[in-house]
Protein backbone atom coordinates (compact mmCIF):
# COMPACT_ATOMS: atom_id res chain seq x y z
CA UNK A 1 -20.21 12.27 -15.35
CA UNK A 2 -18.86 11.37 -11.88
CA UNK A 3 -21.36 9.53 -9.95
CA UNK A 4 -19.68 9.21 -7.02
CA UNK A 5 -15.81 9.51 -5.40
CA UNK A 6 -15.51 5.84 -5.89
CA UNK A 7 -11.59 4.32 -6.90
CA UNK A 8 -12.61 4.23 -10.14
CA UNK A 9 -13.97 7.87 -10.52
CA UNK A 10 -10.55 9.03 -9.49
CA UNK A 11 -9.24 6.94 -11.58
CA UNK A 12 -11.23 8.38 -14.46
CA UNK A 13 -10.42 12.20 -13.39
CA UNK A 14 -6.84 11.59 -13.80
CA UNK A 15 -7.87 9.92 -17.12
CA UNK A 16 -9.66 12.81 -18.15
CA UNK A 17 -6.40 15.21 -17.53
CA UNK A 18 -4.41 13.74 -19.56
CA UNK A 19 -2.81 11.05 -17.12
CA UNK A 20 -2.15 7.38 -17.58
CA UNK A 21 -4.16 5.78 -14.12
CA UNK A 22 -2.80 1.94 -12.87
CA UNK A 23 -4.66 0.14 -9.86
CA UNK A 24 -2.22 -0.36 -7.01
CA UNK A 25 -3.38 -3.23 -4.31
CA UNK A 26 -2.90 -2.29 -0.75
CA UNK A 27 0.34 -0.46 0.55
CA UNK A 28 2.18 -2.92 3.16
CA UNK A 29 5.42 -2.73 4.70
CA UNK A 30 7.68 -5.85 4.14
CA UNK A 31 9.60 -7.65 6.08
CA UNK A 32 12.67 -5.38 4.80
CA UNK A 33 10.91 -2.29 6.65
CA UNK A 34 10.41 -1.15 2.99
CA UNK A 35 6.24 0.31 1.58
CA UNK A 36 5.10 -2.61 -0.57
CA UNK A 37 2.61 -2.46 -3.55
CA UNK A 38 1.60 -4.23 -6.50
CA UNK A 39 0.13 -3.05 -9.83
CA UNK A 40 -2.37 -5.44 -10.51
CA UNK A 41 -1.97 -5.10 -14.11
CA UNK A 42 0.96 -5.82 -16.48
CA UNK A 43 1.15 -1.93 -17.57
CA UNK A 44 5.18 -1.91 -18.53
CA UNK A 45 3.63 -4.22 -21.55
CA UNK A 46 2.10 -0.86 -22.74
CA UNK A 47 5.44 0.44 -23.80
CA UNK A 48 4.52 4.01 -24.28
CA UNK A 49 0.88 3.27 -25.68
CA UNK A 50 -1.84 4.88 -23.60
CA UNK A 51 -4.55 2.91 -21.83
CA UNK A 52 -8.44 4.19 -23.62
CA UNK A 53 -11.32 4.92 -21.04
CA UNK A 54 -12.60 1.65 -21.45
CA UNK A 55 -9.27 -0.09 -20.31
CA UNK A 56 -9.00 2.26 -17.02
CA UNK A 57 -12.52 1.30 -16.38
CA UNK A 58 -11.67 -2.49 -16.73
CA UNK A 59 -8.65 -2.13 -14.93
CA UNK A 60 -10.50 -0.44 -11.76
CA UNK A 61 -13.23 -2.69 -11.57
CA UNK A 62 -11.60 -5.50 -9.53
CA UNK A 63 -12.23 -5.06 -5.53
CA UNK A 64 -9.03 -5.94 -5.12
CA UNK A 65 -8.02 -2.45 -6.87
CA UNK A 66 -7.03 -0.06 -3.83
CA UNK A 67 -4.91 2.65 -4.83
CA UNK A 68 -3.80 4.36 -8.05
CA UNK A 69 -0.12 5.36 -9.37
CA UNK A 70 -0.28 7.56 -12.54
CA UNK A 71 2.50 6.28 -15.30
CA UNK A 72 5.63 8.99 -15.97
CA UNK A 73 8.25 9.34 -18.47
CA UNK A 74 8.22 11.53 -21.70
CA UNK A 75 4.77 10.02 -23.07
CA UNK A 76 3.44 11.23 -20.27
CA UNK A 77 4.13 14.11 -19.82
CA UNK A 78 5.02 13.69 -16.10
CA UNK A 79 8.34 13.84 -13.49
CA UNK A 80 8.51 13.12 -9.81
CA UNK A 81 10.77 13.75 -7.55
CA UNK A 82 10.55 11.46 -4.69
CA UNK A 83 11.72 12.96 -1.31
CA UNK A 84 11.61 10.31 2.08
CA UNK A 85 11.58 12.13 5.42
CA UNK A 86 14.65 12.34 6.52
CA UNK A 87 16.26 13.21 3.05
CA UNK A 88 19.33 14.82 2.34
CA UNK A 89 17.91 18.73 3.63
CA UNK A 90 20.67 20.88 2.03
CA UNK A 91 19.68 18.86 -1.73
CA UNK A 92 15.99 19.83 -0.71
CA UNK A 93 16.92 23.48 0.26
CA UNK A 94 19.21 23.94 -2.43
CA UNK A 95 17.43 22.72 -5.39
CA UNK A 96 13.97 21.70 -4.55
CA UNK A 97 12.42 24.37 -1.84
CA UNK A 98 11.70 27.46 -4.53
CA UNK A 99 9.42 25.32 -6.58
CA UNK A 100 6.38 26.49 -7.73
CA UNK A 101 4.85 23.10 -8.47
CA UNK A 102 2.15 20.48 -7.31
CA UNK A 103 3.09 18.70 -3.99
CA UNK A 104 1.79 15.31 -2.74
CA UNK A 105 2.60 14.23 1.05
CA UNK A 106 2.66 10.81 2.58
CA UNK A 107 1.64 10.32 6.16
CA UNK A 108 4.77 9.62 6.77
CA UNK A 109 6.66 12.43 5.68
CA UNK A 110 7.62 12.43 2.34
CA UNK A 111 6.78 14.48 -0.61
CA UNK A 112 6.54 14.30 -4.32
CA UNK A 113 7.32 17.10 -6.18
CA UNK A 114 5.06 17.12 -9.80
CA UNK A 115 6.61 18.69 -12.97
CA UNK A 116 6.49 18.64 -16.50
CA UNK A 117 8.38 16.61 -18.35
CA UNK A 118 11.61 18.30 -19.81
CA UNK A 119 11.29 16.75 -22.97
CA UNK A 120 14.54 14.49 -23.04
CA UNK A 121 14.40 11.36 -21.13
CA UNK A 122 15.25 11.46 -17.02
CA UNK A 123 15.99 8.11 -15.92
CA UNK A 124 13.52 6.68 -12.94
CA UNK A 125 16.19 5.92 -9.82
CA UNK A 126 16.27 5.71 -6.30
CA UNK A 127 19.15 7.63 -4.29
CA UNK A 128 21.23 8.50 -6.87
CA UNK A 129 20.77 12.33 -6.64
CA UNK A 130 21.21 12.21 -3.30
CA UNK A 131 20.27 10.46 0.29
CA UNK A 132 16.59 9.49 0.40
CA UNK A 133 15.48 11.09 -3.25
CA UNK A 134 14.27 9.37 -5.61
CA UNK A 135 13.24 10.60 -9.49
CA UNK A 136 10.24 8.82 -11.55
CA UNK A 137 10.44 9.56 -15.29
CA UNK A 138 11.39 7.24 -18.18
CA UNK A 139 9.49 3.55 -17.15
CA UNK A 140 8.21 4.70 -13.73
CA UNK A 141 5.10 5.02 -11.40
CA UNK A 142 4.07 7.24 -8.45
CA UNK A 143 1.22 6.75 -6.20
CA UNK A 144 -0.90 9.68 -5.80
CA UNK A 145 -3.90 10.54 -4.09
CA UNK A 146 -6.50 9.27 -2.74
CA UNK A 147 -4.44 6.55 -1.61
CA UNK A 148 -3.74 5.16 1.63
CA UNK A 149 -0.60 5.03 2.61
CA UNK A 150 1.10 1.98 4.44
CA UNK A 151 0.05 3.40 7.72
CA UNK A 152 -3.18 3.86 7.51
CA UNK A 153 -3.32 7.74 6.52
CA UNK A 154 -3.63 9.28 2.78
CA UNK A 155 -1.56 10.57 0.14
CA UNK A 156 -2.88 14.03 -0.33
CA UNK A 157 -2.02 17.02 -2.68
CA UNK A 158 -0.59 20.48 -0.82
C-alpha cells in the first residue's frame, strides 16, 4: 500500500486514520523571530468538508510540499494544546502533566498535547489560557510529524 516513507505516504497514513492531511512549505523564522509556514493549499475553503484520497494525493504531489499539519476542530475529531518552551510551568503542572495522551515535540522545546475532541466547539487561540499555550480546535492546524522544524531538527511523537 505504502511504497515508500515518501511526504506523501505520510500524508496518506494520516489519511487512512481518520485525519484531514494539508502540505505545509518549509518552516522559516521571520523577521519577527516568529516559525513561519504556509499551507500551500486554500484548505479553510473546505469549511468542514473532508478532503477524498485523491485530493491528499493531488495536494502532496507538488515538490514544493514539505511538511504536513493535520486539520482540528469538531469535524475532526482532533484538539491540540500548544505548549512553547518556556511556558507558563505551574498551567503545565497543574492541568496538563497527568495526561495520558499522544505527545509531539519540536526541536525546540515545545510540545503538543493530542486529544479528542470534546464534542462542543474549543476556540483555536494563542496565549489566552495562559503564557506561551496555545489551543487548536474549531478552524485550526498543527504540524505534526515527520516535519522539520525551523531549525533543522523534526517534529516527532513521544
Amino acid at each position: 500500500m505504502y511504497k515508500e516513507n515518501t511526504l506523501l505516504d505520510v500524508a496518506l497514513r494520516y489519511f487512512d486514520m481518520g485525519f484531514q492531511p494539508i502540505p505545509l512549505s518549509e518552516i522559516t523564522i521571520g523577521e519577527d523571530g516568529k516559525k513561519k509556514f504556509r499551507p500551500l493549499i486554500n484548505w479553510k475553503d473546505k469549511g468542514d468538508l473532508f478532503f477524498t484520497r485523491e485530493e491528499v494525493i493531488e495536494n502532496f504531489s507538488t515538490p514544493i510540499a514539505k511538511n504536513i499539519a493535520l486539520r482540528t476542530g469538531k469535524s475532526f475529531g482532533l484538539i491540540v494544546i500548544d505548549v512553547d518552551k518556556g511556558a507558563d510551568e505551574e498551567f503545565v503542572s497543574k492541568h496538563l502533566s497527568e495526561l495520558k495522551t499522544v505527545i509531539v515535540y519540536s526541536q525546540g522545546g515545545g510540545k503538543h498535547y493530542w486529544l479528542k475532541h470534546p464534542g462542543f466547539n474549543v476556540k483555536t487561540c494563542a496565549g489566552e489560557l495562559a503564557k506561551g499555550i496555545d489551543v487548536r480546535g474549531e478552524g485550526g492546524i498543527i504540524i505534526v510529524p515527520p516535519s522539520k522544524t525551523e531549525n533543522g531538527g523534526f517534529y516527532v511523537f513521544q
